[in-house]
Protein backbone atom coordinates (compact mmCIF):
# COMPACT_ATOMS: atom_id res chain seq x y z
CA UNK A 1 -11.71 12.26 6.65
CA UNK A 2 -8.91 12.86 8.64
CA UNK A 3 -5.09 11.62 9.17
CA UNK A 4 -4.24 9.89 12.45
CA UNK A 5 -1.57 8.71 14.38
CA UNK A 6 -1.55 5.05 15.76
CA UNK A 7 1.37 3.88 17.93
CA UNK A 8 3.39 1.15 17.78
CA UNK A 9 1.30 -1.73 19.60
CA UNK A 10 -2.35 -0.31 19.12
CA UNK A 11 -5.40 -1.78 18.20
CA UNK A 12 -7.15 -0.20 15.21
CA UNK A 13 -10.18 -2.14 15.51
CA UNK A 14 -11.11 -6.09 16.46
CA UNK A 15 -12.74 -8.46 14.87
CA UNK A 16 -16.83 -8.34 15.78
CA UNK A 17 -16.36 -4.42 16.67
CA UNK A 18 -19.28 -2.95 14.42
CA UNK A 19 -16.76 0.26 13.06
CA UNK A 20 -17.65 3.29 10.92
CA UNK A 21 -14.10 3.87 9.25
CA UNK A 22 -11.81 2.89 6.90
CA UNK A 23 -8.90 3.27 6.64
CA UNK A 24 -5.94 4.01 4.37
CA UNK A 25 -2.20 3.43 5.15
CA UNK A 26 0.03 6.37 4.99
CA UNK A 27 3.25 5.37 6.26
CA UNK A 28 3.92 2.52 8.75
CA UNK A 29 3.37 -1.05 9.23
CA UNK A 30 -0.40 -2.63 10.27
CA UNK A 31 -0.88 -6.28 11.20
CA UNK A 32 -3.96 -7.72 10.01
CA UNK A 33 -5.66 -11.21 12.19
CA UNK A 34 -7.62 -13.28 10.60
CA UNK A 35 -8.62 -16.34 12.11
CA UNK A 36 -4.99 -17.92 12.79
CA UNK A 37 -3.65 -16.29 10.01
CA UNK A 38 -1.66 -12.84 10.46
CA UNK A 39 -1.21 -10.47 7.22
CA UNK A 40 0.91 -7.28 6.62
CA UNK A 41 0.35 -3.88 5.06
CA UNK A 42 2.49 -0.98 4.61
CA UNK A 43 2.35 2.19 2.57
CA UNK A 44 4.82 0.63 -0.29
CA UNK A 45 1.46 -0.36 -1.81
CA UNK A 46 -1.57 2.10 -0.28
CA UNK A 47 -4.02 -0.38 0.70
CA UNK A 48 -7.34 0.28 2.74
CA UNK A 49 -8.61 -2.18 5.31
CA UNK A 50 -11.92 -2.26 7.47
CA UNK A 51 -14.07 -2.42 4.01
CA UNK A 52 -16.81 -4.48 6.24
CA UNK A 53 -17.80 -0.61 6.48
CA UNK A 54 -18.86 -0.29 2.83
CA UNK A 55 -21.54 -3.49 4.02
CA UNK A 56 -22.73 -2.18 7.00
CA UNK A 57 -21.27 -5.27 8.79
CA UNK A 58 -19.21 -5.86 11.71
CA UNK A 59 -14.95 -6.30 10.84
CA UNK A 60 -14.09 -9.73 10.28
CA UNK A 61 -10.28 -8.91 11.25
CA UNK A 62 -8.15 -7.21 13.91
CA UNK A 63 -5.73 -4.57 12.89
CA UNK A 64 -3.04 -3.74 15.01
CA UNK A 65 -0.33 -1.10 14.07
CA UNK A 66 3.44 -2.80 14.32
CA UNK A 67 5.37 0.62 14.40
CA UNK A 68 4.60 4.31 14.70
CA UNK A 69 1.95 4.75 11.54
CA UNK A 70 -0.11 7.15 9.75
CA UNK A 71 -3.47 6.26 8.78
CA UNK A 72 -5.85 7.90 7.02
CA UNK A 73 -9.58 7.38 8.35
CA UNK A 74 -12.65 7.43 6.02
CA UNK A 75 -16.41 7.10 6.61
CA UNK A 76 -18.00 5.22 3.95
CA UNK A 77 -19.23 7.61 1.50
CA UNK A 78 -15.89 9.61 1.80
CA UNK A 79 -14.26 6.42 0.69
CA UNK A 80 -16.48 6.06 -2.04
CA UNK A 81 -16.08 9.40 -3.25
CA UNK A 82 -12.37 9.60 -2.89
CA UNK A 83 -10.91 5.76 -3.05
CA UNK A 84 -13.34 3.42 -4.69
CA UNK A 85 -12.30 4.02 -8.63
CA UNK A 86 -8.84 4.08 -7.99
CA UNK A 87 -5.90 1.82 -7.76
CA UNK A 88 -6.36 2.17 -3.64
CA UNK A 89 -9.77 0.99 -3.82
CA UNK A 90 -8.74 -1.86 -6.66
CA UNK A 91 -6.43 -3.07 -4.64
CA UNK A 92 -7.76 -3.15 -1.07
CA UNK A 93 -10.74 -5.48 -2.63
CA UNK A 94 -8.55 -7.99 -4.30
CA UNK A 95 -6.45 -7.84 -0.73
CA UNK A 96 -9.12 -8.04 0.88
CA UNK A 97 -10.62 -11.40 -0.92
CA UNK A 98 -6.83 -12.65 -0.53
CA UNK A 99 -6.54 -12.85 3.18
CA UNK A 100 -10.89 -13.64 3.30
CA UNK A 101 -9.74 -17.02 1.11
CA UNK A 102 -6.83 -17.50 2.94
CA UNK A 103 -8.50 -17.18 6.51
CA UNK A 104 -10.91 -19.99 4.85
CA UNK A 105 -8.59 -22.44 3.31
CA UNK A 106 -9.68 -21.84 -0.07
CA UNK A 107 -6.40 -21.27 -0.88
């Protein structure tokens, strides 16, 4: 687990990329693509994103910071061990399944 810094402008990961992180807002702003949908995230509300990891399958979005941001990156058992019981880990899921629905029309 580490802390990095992503500038304003830079890909995080795209959609089909098979990744091996997740990763946890800090401070900053991070767009989030889905289909022809576009979502925000900033550290207000710690949120983690790129939880395709915890499947083993490829990211369904692309994640591109918007400003200078911190981001804290997690392999998959460190984000079990440190995230998944929490409030982080609650609500990354349910924002997760949010923007999944969205991206689908189901709501």
């Amino acid at each position: 687990m580490e802390t990095i810094e992503v500038s304003a402008g830079e890909e995080i990961f795209k959609a089909g990329e098979v990744g091996k992180y997740i990763y946890v807002i800090k401070s900053g702003k991070v767009k989030i693509s889905v289909g022809l949908y576009d979502f925000f995230i900033t550290a207000q509300e710690p949120v983690a994103f790129g939880l395709e990891v915890l499947l083993d399958k490829p990211y369904t979005e692309t994640c591109r910071a918007v400003e200078e941001t911190k981001l804290i990156k997690c392999e998959k058992q460190e984000f079990l061990d440190m995230y998944a019981k929490t409030e982080v880990g609650k609500n990354s899921l349910v924002e997760f399944v949010r923007r999944t629905a969205r991206a689908l029309g189901w709501i």
